[in-house]
C-alpha atoms as a PDB file:
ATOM      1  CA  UNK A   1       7.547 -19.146 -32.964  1.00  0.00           C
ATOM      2  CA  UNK A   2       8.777 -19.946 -29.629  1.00  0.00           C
ATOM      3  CA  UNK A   3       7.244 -19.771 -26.153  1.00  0.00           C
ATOM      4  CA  UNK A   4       8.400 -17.978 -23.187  1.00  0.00           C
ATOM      5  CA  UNK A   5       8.758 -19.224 -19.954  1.00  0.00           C
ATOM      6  CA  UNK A   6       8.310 -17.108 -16.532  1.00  0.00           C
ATOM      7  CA  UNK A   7      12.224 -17.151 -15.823  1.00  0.00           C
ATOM      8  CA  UNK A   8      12.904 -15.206 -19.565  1.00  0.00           C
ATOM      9  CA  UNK A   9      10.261 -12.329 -18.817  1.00  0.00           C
ATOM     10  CA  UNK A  10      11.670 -11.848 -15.044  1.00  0.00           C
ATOM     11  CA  UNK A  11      15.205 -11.603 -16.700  1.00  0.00           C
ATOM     12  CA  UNK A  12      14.699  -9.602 -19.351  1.00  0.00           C
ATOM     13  CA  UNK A  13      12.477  -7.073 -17.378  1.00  0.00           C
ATOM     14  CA  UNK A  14      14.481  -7.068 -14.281  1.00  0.00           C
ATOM     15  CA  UNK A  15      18.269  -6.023 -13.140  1.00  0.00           C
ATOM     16  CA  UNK A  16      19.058  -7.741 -10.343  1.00  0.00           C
ATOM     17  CA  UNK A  17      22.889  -6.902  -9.384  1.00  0.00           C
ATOM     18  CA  UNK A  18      22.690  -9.026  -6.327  1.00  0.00           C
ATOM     19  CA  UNK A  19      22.231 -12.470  -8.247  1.00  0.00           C
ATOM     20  CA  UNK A  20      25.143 -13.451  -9.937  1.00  0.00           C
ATOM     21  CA  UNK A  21      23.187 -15.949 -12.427  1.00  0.00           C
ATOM     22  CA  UNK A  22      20.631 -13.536 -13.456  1.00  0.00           C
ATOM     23  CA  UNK A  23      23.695 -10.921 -14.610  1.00  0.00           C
ATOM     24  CA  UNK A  24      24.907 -14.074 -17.076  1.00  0.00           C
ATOM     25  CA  UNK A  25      21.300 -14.999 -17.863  1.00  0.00           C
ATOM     26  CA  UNK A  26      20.151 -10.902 -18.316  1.00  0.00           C
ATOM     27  CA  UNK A  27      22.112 -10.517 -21.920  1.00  0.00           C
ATOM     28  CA  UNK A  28      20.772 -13.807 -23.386  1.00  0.00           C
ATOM     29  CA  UNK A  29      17.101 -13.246 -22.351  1.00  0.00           C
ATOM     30  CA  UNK A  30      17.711  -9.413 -24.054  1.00  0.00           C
ATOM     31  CA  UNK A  31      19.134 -10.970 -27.144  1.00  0.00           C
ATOM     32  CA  UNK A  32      16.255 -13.723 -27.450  1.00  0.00           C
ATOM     33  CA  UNK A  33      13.247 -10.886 -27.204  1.00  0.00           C
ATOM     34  CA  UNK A  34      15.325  -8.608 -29.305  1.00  0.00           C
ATOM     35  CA  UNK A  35      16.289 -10.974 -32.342  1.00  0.00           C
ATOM     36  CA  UNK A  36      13.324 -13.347 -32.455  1.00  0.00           C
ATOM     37  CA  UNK A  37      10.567 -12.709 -34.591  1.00  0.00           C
ATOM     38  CA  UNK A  38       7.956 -14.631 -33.264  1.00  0.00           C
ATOM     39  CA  UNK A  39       7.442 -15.407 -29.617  1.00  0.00           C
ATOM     40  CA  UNK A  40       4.744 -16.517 -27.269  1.00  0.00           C
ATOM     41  CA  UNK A  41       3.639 -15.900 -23.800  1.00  0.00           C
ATOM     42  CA  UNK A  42       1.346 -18.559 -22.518  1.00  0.00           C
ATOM     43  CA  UNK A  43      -1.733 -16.514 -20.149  1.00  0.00           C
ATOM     44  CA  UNK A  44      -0.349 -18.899 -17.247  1.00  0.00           C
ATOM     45  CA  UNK A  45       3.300 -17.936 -17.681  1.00  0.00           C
ATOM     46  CA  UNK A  46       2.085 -14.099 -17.443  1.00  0.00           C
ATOM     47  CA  UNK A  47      -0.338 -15.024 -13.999  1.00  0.00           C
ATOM     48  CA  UNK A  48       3.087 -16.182 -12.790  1.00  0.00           C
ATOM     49  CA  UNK A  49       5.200 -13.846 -14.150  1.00  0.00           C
ATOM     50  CA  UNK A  50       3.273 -11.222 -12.236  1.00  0.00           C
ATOM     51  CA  UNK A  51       3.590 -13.035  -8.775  1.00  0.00           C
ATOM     52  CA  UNK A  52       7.434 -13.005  -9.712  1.00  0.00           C
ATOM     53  CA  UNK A  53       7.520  -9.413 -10.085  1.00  0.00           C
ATOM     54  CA  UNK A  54       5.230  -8.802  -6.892  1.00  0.00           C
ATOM     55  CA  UNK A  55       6.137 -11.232  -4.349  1.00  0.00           C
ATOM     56  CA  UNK A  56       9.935 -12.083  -5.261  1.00  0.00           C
ATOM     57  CA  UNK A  57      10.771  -8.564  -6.669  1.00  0.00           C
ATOM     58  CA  UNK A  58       8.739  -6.186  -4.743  1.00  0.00           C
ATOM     59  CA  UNK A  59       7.358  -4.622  -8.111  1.00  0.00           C
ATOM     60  CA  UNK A  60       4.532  -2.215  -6.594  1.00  0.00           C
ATOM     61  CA  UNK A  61       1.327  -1.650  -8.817  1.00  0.00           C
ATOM     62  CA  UNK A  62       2.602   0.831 -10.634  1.00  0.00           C
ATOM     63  CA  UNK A  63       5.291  -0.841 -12.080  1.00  0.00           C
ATOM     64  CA  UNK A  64       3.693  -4.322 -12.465  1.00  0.00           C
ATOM     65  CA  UNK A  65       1.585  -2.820 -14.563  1.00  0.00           C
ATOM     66  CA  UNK A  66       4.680  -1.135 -16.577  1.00  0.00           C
ATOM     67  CA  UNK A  67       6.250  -4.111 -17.280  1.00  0.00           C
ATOM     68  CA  UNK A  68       3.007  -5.658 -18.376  1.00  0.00           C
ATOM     69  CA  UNK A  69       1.551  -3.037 -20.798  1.00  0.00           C
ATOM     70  CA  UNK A  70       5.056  -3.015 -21.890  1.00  0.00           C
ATOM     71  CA  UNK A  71       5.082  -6.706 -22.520  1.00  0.00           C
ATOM     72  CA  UNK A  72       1.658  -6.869 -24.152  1.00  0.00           C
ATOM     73  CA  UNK A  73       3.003  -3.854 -26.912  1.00  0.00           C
ATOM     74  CA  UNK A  74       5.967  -5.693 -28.061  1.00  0.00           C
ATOM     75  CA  UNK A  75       5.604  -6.086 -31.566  1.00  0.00           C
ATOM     76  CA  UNK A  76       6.921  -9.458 -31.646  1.00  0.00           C
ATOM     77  CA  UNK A  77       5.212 -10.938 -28.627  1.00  0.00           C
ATOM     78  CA  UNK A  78       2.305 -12.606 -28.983  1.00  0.00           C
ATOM     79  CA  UNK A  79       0.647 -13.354 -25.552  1.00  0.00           C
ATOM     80  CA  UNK A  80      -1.968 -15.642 -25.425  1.00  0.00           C
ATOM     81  CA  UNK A  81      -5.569 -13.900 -23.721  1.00  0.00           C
ATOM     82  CA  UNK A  82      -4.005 -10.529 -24.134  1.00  0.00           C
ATOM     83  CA  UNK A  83      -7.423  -8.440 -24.054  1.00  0.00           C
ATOM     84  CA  UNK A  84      -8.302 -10.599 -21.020  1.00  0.00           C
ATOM     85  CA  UNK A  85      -4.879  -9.886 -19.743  1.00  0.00           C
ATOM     86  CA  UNK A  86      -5.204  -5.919 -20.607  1.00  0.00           C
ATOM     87  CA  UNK A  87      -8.835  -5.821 -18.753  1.00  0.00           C
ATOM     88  CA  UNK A  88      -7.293  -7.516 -15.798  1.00  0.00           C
ATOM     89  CA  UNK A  89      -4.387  -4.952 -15.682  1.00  0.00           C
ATOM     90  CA  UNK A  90      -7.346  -2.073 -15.512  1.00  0.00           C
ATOM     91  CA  UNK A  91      -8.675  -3.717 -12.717  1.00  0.00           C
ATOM     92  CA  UNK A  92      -5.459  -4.225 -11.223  1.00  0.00           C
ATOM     93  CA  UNK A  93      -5.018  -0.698 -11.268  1.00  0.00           C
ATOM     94  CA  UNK A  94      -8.240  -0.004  -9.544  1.00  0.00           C
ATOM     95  CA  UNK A  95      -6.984  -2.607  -6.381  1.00  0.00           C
ATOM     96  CA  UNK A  96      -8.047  -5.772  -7.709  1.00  0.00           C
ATOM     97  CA  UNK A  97      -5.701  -8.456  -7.127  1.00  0.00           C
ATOM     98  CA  UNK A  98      -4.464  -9.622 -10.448  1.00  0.00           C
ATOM     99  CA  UNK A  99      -5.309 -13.120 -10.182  1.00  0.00           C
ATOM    100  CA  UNK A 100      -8.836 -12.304  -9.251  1.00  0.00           C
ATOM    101  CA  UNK A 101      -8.842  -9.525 -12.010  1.00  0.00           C
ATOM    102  CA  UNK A 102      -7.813 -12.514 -14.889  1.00  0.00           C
ATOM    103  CA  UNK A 103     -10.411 -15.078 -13.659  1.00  0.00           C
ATOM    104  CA  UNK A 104     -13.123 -12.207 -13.522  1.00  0.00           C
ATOM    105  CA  UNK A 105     -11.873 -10.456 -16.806  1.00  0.00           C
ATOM    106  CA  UNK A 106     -12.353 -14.806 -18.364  1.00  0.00           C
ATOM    107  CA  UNK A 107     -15.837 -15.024 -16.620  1.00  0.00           C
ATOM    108  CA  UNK A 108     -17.234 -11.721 -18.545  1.00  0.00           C
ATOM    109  CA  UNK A 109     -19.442 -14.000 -20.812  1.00  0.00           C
ATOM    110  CA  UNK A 110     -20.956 -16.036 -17.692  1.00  0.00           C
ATOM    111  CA  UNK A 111     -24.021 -14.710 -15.707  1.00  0.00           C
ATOM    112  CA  UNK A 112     -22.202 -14.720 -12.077  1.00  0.00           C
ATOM    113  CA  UNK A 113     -18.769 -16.145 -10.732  1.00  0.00           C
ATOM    114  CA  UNK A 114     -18.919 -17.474  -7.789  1.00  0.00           C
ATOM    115  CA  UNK A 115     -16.587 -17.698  -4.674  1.00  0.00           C
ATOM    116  CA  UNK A 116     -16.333 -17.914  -1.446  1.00  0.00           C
ATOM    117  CA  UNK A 117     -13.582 -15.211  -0.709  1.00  0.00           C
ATOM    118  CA  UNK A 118     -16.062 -12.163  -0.287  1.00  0.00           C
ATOM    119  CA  UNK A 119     -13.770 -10.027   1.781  1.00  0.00           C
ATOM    120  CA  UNK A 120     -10.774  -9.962  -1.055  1.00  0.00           C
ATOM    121  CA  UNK A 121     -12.620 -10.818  -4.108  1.00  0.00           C
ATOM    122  CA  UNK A 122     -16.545  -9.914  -4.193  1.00  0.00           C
ATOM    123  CA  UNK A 123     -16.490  -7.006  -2.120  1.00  0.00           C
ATOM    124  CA  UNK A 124     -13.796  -4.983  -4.014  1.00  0.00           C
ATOM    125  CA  UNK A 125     -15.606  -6.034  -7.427  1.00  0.00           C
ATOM    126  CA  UNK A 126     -18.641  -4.997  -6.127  1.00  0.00           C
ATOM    127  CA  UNK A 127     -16.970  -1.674  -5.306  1.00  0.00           C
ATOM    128  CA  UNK A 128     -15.474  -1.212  -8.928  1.00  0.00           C
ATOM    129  CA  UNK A 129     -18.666  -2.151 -10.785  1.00  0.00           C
ATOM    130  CA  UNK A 130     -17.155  -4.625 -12.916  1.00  0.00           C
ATOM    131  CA  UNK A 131     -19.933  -5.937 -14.336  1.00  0.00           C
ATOM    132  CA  UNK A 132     -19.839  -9.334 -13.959  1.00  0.00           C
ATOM    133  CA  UNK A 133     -21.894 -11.058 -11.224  1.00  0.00           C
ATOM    134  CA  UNK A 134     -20.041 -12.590  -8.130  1.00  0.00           C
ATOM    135  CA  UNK A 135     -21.651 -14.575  -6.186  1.00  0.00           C
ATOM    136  CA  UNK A 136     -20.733 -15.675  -2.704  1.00  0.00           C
ATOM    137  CA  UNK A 137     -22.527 -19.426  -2.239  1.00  0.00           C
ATOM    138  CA  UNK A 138     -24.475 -19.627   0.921  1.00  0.00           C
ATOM    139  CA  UNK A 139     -24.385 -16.352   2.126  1.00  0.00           C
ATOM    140  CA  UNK A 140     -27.271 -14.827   2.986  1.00  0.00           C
ATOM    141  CA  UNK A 141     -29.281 -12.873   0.125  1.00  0.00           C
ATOM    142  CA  UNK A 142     -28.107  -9.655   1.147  1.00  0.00           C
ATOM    143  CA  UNK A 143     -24.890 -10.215   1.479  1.00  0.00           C
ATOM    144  CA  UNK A 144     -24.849 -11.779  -2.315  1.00  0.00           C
ATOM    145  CA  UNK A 145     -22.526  -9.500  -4.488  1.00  0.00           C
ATOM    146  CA  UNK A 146     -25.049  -8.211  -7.351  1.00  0.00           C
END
């Protein structure tokens, strides 16, 4: 088996004609998903992989979570957390930032997660019912995110 970094997945899912090292690198990444058996996606290099997509490539939700369901069907890709990673795309899909939506989706067999970012994290959660408690620390009682 062999394990993917960030830089294969953002070649092999992405055509960049302005970068001149990405068109040489494009055809090998291709070949190495389409010939090898066995490979591996480590949970962090997909948390990455979809800030690479976002941030560096623009990738709206939509497509972000293209490439990813994509990614998690490949028949010879195994990615490590890949139900965690699937429930995190769902809530990514319902506005969740997806970084949020993993360390939620990994907390579902806690009683509460707790943070302090209530305005980006809690609140929104709250919102989509996730399930999982969050809990804002020192916040008043009412303003605790059942």
């Amino acid at each position: 088996m062999i394990a993917l970094d960030t830089d294969i997945l953002a070649r092999f899912y992405v055509d960049d004609p302005g970068d001149p090292e990405g068109a040489k690198q494009r055809p090998i990444a291709y070949e190495i998903f389409t010939t090898s058996p066995s490979l591996f996606v480590p949970l962090t290099v997909v948390l990455e992989f979809e800030w690479v997509l976002r941030a560096f490539y623009r990738f709206d939700t939509a497509q972000v979570i293209q490439v990813m369901t994509h990614l998690l069907g490949l028949p010879n890709v195994n990615v490590e957390g890949i139900d965690r990673i699937a429930a995190a795309l769902e809530l990514l899909g319902r506005d969740l930032d997806f970084a949020d939506a993993l360390h939620l989706a990994g907390s579902r067999h806690c009683e509460a997660l707790y943070t302090f970012d209530d305005r980006r994290f809690a609140r929104p959660a709250q919102r989509l019912g996730v399930g999982t408690e969050l809990v804002v620390p020192g916040s008043e009682p009412s303003s605790m995110v059942p």
